[in-house]
C-alpha atoms as a PDB file:
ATOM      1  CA  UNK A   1       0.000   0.000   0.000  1.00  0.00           C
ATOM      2  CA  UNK A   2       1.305   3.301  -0.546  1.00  0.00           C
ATOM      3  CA  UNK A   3       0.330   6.385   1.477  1.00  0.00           C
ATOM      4  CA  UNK A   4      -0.336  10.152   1.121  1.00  0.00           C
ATOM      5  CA  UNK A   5       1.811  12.964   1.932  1.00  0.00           C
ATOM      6  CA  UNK A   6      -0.547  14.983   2.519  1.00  0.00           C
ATOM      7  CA  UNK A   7      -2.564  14.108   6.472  1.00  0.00           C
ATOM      8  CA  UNK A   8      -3.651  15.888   9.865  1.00  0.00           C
ATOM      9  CA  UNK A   9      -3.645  14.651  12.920  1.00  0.00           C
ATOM     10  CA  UNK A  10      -4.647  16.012  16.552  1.00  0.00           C
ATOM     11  CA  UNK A  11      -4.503  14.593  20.152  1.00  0.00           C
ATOM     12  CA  UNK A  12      -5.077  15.668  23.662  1.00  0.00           C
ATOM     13  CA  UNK A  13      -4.190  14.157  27.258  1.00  0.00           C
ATOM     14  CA  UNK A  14      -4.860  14.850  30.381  1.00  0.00           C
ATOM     15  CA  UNK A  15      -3.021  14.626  33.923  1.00  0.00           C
ATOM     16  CA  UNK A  16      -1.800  16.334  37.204  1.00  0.00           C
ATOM     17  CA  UNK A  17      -0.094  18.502  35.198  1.00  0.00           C
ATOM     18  CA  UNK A  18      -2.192  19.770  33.314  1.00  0.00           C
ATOM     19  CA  UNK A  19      -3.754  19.330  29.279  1.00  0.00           C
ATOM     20  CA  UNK A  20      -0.744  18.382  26.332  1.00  0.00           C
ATOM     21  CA  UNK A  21      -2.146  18.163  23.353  1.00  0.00           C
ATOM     22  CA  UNK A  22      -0.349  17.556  19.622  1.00  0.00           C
ATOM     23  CA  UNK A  23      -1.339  18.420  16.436  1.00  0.00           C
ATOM     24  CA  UNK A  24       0.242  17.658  13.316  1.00  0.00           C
ATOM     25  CA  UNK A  25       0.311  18.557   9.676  1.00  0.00           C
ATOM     26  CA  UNK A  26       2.232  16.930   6.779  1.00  0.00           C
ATOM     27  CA  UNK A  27       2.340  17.966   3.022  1.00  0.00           C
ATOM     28  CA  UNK A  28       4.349  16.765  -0.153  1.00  0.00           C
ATOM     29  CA  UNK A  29       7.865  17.361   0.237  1.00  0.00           C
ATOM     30  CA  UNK A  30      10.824  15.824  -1.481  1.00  0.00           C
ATOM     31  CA  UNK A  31      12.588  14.761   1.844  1.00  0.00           C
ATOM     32  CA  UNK A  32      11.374  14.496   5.102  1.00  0.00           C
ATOM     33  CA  UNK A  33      11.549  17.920   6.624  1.00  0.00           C
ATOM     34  CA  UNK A  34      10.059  18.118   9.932  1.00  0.00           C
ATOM     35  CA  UNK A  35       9.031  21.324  11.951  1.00  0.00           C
ATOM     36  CA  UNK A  36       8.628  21.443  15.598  1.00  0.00           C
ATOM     37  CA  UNK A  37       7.080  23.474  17.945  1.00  0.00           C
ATOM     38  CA  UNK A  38       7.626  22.992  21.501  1.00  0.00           C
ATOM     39  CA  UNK A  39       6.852  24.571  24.927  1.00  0.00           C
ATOM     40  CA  UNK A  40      10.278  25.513  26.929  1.00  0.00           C
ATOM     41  CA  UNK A  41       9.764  22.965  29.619  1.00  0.00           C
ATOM     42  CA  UNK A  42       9.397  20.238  26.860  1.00  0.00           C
ATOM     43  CA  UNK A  43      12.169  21.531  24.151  1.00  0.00           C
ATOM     44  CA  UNK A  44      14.379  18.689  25.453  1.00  0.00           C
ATOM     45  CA  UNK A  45      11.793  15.882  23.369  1.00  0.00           C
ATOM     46  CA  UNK A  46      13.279  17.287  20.216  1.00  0.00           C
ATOM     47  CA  UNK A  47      15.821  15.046  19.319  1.00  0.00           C
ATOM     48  CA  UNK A  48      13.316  12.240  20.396  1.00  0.00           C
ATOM     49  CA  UNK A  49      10.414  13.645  18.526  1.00  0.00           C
ATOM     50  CA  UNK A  50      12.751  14.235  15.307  1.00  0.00           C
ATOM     51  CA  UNK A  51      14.065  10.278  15.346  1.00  0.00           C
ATOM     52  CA  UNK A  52      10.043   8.644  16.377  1.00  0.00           C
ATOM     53  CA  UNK A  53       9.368  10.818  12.655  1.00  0.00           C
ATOM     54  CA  UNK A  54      12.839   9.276  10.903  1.00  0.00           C
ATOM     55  CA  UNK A  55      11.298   5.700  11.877  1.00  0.00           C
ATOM     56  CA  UNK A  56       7.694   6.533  11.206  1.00  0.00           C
ATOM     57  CA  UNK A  57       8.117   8.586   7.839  1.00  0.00           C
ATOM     58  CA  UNK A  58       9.905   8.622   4.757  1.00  0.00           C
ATOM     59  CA  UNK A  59       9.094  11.774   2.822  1.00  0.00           C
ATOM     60  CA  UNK A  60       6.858  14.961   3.522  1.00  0.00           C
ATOM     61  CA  UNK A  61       7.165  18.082   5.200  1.00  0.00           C
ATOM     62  CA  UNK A  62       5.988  17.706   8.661  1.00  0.00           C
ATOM     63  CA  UNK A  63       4.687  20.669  11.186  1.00  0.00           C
ATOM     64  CA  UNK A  64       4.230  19.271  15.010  1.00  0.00           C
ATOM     65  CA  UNK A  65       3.028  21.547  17.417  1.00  0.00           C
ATOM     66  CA  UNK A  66       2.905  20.269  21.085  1.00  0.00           C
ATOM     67  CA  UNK A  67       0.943  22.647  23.443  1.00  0.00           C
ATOM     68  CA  UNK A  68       0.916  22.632  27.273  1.00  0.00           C
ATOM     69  CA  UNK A  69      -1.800  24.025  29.275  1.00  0.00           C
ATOM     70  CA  UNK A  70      -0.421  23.810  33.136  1.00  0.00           C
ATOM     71  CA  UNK A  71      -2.720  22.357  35.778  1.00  0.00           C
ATOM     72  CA  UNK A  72      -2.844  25.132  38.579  1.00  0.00           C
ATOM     73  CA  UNK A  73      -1.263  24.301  41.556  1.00  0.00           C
ATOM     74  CA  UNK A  74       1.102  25.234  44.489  1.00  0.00           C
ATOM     75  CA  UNK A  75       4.496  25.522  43.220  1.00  0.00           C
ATOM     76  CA  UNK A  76       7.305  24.487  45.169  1.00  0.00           C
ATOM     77  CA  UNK A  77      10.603  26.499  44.572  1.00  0.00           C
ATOM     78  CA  UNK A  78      13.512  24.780  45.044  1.00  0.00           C
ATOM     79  CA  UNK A  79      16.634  26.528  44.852  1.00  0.00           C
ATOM     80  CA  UNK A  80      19.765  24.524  43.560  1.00  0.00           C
ATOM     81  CA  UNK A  81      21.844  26.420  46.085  1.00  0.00           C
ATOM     82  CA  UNK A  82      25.202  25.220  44.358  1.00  0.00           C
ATOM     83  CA  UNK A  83      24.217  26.785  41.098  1.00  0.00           C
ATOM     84  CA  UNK A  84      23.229  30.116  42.107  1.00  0.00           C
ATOM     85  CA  UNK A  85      26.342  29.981  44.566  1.00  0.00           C
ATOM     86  CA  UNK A  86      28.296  29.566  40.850  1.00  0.00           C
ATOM     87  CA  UNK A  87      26.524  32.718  39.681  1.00  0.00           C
ATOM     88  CA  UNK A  88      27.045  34.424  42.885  1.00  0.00           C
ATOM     89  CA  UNK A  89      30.589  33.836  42.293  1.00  0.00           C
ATOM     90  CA  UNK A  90      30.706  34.883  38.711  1.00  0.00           C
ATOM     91  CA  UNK A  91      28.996  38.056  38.604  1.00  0.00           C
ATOM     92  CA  UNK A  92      31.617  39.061  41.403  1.00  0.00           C
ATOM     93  CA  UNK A  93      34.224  38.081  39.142  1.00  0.00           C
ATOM     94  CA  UNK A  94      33.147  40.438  36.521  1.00  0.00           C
ATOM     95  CA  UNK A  95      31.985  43.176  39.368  1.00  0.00           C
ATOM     96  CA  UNK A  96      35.858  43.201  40.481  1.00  0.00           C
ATOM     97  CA  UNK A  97      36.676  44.452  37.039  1.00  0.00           C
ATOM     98  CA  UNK A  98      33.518  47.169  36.778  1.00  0.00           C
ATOM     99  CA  UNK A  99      34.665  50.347  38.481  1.00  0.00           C
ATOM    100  CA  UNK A 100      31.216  50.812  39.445  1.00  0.00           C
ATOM    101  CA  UNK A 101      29.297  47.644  39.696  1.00  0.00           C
ATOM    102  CA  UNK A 102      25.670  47.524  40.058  1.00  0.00           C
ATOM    103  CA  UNK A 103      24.630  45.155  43.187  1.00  0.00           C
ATOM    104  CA  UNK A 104      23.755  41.901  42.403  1.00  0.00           C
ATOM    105  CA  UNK A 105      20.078  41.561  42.135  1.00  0.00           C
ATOM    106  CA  UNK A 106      18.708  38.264  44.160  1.00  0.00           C
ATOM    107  CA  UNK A 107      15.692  38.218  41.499  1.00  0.00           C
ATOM    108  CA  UNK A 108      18.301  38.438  38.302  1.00  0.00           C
ATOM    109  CA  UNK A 109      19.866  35.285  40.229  1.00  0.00           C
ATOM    110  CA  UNK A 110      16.266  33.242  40.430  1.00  0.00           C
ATOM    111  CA  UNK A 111      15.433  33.896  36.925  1.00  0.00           C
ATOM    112  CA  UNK A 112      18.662  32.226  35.665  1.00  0.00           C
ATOM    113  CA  UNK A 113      17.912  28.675  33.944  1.00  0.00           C
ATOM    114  CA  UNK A 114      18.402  26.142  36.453  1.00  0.00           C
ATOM    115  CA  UNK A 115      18.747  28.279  39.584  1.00  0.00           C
ATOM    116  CA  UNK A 116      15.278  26.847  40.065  1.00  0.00           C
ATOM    117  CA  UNK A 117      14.916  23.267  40.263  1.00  0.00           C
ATOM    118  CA  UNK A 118      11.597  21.800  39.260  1.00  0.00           C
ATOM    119  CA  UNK A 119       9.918  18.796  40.693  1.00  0.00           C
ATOM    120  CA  UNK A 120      12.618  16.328  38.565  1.00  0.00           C
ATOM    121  CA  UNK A 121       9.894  13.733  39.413  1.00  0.00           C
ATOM    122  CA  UNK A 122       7.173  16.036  37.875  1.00  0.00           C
ATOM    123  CA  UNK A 123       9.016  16.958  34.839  1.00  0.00           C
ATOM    124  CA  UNK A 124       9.664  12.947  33.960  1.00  0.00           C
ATOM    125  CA  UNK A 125       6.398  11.851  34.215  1.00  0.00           C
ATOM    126  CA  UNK A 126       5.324  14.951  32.033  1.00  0.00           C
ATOM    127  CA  UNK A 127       8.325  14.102  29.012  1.00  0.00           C
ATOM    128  CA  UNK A 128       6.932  10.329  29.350  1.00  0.00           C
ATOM    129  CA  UNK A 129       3.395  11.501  28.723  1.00  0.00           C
ATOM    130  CA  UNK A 130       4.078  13.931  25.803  1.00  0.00           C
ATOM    131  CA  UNK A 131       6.372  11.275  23.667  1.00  0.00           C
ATOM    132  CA  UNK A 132       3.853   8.249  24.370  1.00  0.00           C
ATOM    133  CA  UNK A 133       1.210  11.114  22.840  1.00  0.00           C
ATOM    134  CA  UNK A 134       3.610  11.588  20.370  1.00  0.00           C
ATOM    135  CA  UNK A 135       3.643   7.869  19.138  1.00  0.00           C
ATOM    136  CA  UNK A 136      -0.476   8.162  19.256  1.00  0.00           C
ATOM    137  CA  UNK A 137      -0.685  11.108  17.312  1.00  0.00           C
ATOM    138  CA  UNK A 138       2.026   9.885  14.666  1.00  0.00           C
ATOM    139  CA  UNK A 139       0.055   6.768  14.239  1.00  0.00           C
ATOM    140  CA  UNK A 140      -2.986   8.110  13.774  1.00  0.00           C
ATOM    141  CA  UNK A 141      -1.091  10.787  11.114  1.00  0.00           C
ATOM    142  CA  UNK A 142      -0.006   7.353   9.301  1.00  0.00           C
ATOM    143  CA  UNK A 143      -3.346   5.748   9.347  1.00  0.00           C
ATOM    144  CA  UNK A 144      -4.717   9.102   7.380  1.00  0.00           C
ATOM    145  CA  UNK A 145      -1.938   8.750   4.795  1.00  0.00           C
ATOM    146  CA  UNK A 146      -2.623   5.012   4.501  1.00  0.00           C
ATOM    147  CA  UNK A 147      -6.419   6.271   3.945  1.00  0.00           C
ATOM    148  CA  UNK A 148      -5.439   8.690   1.480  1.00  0.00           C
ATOM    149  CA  UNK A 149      -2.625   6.890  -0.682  1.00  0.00           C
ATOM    150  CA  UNK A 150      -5.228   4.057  -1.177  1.00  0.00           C
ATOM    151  CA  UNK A 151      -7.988   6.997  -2.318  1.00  0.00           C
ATOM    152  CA  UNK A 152      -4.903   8.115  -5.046  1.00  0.00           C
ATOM    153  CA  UNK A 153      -4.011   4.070  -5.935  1.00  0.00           C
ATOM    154  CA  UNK A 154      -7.800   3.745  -6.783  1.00  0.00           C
ATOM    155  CA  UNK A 155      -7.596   7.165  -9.089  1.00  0.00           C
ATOM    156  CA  UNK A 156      -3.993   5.785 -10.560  1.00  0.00           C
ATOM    157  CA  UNK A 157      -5.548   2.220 -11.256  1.00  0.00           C
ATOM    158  CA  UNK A 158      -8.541   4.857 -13.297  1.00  0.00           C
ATOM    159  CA  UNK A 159      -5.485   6.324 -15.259  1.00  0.00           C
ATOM    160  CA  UNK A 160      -4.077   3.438 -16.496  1.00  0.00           C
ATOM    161  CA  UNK A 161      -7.055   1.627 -17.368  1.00  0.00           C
ATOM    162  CA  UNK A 162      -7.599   4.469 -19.786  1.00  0.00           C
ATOM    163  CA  UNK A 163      -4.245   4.614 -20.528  1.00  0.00           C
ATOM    164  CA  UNK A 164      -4.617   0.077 -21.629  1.00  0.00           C
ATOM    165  CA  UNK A 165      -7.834   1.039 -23.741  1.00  0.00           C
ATOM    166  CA  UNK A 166      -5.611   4.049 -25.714  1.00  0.00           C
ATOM    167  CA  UNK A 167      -3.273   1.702 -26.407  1.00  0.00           C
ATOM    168  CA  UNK A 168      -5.521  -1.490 -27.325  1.00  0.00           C
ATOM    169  CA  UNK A 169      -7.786   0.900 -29.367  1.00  0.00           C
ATOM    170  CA  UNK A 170      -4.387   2.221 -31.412  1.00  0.00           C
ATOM    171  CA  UNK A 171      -2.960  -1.012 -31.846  1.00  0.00           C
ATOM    172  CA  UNK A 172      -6.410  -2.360 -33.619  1.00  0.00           C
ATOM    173  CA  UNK A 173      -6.763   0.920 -35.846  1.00  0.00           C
ATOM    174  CA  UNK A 174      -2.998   1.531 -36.690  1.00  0.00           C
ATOM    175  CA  UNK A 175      -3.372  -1.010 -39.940  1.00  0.00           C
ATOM    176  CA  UNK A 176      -6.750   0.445 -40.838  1.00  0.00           C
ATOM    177  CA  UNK A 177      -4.925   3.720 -40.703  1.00  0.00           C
ATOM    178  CA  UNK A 178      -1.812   2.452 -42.923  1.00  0.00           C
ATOM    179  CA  UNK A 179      -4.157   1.426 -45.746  1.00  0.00           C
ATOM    180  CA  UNK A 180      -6.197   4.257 -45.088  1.00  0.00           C
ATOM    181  CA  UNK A 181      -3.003   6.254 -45.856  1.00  0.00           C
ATOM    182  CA  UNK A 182      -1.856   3.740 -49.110  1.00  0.00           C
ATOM    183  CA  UNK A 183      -5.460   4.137 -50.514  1.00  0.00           C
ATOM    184  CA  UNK A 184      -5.314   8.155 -50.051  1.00  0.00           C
ATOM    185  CA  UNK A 185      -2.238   8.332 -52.115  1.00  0.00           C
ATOM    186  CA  UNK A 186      -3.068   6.106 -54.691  1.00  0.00           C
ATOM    187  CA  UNK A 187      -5.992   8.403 -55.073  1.00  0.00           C
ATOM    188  CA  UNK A 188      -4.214  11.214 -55.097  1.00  0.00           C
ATOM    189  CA  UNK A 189      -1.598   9.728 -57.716  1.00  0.00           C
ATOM    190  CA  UNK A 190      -4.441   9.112 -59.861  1.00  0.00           C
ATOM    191  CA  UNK A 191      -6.177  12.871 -60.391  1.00  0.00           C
ATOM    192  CA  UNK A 192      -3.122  13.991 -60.943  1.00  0.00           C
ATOM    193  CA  UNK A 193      -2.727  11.705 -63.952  1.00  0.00           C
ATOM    194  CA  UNK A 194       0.502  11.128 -62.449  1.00  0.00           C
ATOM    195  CA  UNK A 195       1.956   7.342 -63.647  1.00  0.00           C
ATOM    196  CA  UNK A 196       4.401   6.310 -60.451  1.00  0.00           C
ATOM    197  CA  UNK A 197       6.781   3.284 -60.846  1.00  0.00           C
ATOM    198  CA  UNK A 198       5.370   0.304 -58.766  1.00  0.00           C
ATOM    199  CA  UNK A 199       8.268  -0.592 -57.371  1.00  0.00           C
ATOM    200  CA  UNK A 200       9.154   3.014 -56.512  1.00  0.00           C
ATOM    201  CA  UNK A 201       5.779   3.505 -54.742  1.00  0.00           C
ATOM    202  CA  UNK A 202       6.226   0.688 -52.691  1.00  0.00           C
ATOM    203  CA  UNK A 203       9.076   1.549 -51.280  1.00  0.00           C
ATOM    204  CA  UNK A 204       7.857   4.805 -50.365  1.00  0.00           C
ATOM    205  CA  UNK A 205       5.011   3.147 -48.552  1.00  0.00           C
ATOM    206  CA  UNK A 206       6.945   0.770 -47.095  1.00  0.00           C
ATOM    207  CA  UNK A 207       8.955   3.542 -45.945  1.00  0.00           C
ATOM    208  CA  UNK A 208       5.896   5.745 -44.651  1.00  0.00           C
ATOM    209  CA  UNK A 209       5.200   2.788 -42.861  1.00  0.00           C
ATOM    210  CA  UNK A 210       8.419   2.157 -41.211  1.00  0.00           C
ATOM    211  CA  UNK A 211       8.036   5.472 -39.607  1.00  0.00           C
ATOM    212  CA  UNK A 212       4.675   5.505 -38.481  1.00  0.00           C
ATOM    213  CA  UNK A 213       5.309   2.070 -36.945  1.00  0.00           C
ATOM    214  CA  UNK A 214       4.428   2.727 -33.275  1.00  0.00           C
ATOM    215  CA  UNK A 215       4.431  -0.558 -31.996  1.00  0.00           C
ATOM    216  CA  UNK A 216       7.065  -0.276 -29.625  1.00  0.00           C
ATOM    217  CA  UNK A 217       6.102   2.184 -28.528  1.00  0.00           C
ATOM    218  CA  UNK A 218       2.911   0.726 -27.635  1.00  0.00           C
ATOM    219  CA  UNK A 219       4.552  -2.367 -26.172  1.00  0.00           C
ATOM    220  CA  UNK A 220       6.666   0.222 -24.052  1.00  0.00           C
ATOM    221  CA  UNK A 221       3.766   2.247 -22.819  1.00  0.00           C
ATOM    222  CA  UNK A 222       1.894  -1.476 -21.989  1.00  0.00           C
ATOM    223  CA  UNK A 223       5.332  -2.239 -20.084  1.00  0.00           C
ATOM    224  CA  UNK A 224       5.236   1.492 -18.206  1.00  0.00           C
ATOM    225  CA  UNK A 225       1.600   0.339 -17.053  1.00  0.00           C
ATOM    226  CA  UNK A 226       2.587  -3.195 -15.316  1.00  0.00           C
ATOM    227  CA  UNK A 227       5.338  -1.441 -13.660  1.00  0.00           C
ATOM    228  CA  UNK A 228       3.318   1.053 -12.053  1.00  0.00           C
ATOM    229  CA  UNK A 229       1.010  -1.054 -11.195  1.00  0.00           C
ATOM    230  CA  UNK A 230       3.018  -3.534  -9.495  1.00  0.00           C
ATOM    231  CA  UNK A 231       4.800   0.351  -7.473  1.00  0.00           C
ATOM    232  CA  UNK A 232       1.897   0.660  -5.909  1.00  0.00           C
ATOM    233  CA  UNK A 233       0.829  -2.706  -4.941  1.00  0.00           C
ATOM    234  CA  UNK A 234       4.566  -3.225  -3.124  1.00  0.00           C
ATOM    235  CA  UNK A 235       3.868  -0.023  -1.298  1.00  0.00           C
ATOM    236  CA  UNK A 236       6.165   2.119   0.382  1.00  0.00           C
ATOM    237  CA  UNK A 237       8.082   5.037  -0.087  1.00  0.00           C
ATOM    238  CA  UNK A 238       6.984   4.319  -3.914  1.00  0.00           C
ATOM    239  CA  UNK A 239       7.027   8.528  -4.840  1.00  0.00           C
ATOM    240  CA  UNK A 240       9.951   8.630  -6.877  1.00  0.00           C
ATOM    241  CA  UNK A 241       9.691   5.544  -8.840  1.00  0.00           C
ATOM    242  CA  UNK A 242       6.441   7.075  -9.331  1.00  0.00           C
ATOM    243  CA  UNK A 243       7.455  10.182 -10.478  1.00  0.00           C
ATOM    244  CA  UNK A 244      10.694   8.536 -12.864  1.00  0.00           C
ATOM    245  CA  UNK A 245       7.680   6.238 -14.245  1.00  0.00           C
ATOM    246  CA  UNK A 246       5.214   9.057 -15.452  1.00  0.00           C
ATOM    247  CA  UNK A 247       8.195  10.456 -16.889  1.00  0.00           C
ATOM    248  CA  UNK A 248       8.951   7.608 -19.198  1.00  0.00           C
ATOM    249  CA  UNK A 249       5.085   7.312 -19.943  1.00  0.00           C
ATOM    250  CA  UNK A 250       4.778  10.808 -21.050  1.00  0.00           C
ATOM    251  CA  UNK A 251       8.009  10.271 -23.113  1.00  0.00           C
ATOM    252  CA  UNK A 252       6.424   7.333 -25.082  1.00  0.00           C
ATOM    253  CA  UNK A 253       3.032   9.140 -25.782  1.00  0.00           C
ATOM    254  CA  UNK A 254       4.849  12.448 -27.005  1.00  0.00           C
ATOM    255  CA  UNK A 255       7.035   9.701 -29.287  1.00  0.00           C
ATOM    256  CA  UNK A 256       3.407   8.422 -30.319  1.00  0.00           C
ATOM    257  CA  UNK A 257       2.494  12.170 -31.587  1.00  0.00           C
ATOM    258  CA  UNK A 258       5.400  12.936 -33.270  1.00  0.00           C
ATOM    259  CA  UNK A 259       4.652   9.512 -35.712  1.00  0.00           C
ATOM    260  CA  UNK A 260       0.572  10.358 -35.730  1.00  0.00           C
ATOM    261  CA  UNK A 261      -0.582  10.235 -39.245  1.00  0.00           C
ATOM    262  CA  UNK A 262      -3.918   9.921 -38.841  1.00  0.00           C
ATOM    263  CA  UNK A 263      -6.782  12.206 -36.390  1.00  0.00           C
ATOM    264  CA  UNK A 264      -7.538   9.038 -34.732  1.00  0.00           C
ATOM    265  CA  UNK A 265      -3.460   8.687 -33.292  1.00  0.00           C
ATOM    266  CA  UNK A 266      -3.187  12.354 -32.979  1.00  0.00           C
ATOM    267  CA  UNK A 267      -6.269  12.416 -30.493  1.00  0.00           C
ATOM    268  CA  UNK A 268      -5.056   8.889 -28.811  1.00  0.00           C
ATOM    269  CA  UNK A 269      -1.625  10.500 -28.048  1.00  0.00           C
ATOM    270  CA  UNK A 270      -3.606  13.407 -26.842  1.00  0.00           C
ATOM    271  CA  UNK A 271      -5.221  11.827 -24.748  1.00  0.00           C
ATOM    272  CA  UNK A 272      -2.459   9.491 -23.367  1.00  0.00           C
ATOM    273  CA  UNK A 273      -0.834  12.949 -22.371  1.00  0.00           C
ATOM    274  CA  UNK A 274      -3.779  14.066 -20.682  1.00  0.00           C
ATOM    275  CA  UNK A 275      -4.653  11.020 -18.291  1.00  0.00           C
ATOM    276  CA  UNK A 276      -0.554  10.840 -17.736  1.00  0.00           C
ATOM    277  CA  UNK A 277      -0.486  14.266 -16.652  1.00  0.00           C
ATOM    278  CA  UNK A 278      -3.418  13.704 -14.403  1.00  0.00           C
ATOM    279  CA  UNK A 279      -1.432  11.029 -12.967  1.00  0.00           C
ATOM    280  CA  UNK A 280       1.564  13.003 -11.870  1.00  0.00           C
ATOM    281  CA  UNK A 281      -0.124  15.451 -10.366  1.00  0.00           C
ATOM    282  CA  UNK A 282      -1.543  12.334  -8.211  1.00  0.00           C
ATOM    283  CA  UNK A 283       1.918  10.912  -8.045  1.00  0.00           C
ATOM    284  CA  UNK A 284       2.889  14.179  -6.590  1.00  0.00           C
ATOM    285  CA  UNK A 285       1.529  13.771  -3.016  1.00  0.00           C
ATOM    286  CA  UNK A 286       2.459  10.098  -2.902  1.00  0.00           C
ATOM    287  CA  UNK A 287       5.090   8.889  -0.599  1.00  0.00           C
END
């Protein structure tokens, strides 16, 4: 199965510290490119939020937003007394070299990161909480790209079933077309009273019909369509195969319009552009 780039995702939990809740957004990107936004008391999950997205994605660019709404409560403050001693000590340092040195301000000293110690206990149980809500909202994100990349493999499979009739409809009317073509210039050949060599004509249909022939690229275009279908029925991160193949396809059917001859292969290489194109702009959101 192959999934979407393109999902949203939101979750909420509660506790004794209060309300987390996650929300995230993913869109087509060529790499994975993720974007956090975290509270301050929770900016140390980074580097685990960043590696749960390595293992969970492949491609897309990612936004997740984690919002804490604190529980009120009494507030303990406990002072690590050998830190702000530290800071006591440096800002006298630098004091000694001031000629006239402002006092040290006890408030300036509190509001130093760290010089506070929160509830260590507190602060694990509130990390544990946010990444396990992490791995719930990231699955749920995966399930709606699953949901989606089998809505775009059902519009893909749409495509190249019109893509098998083009071809199967071509390959029946491309001899009607060649002596079509003979008959028209025999016709022509003959109100102009003009007498043409047998032999000579011959050759030049033969030749006319050497470059018309479009049978391989028929059998190519039949090839491009088993590949892509059997892409998307391995599944995962299938996006750039995708991509390379629609490529190739479109390559093929602008091959087919350069040999048309006829309305009937000009309009089936017409439309073979249009239902590829309509395919890679599918292919772009895919995984």
């Amino acid at each position: 199965m192959v999934h979407s780039m393109t999902a949203f995702a939101r979750l909420e939990h509660s506790g004794p510290y209060g309300t987390l809740s996650w929300e995230l957004r993913s869109v087509n990107h060529r790499y994975l490119e993720p974007h956090l936004r975290l509270p301050d008391a929770l900016r140390d999950l980074e580097g685990n939020v960043r590696e749960a997205l390595r293992q969970g994605l492949a491609r897309g660019k990612v936004e997740c937003t984690l919002r804490l709404n604190e529980a009120e409560r009494p507030q303990r403050l406990d002072i690590d007394r050998e830190r702000a001693a530290q800071l006591v000590s440096a800002a006298e340092a630098v004091a000694a070299l001031i000629r006239q040195p402002a006092p040290i301000d006890p408030l300036a000293v509190l509001a130093w990161p760290g010089v506070l110690a929160s509830d260590s206990a507190d602060q694990a149980e509130l990390q544990a909480s946010a990444l396990a809500l992490f791995a719930e909202v990231l699955e749920e994100l995966r399930q709606g790209r699953a949901r989606e990349g089998a809505a775009l493999a059902a519009l893909l499979e749409e495509r190249l079933e019109g893509i098998e009739q083009e071809v199967a409809t071509l390959r029946e009317q491309v001899p009607q077309m060649l002596a079509l073509q003979r008959q028209k210039i025999l016709e022509r050949c003959r109100e102009l009273a003009v007498e043409l060599d047998s032999s000579r004509l011959e050759q030049e249909l033969v030749l006319l019909a050497q470059k018309s022939d479009v049978a391989e690229e028929l059998d190519r275009l039949a090839t491009h369509v088993r590949e892509v279908r059997r892409v998307l029925k391995a599944g995962g991160a299938a996006g750039r195969r995708l991509d390379f193949l629609m490529q190739e396809l479109n390559r093929e059917a602008n091959t087919l319009g350069s040999k048309a001859f006829d309305p009937r292969s000009t309009q089936a290489a017409v439309n073979l552009k249009v239902l590829i194109e309509q395919m890679r702009e599918q292919v772009q959101n895919i995984e």
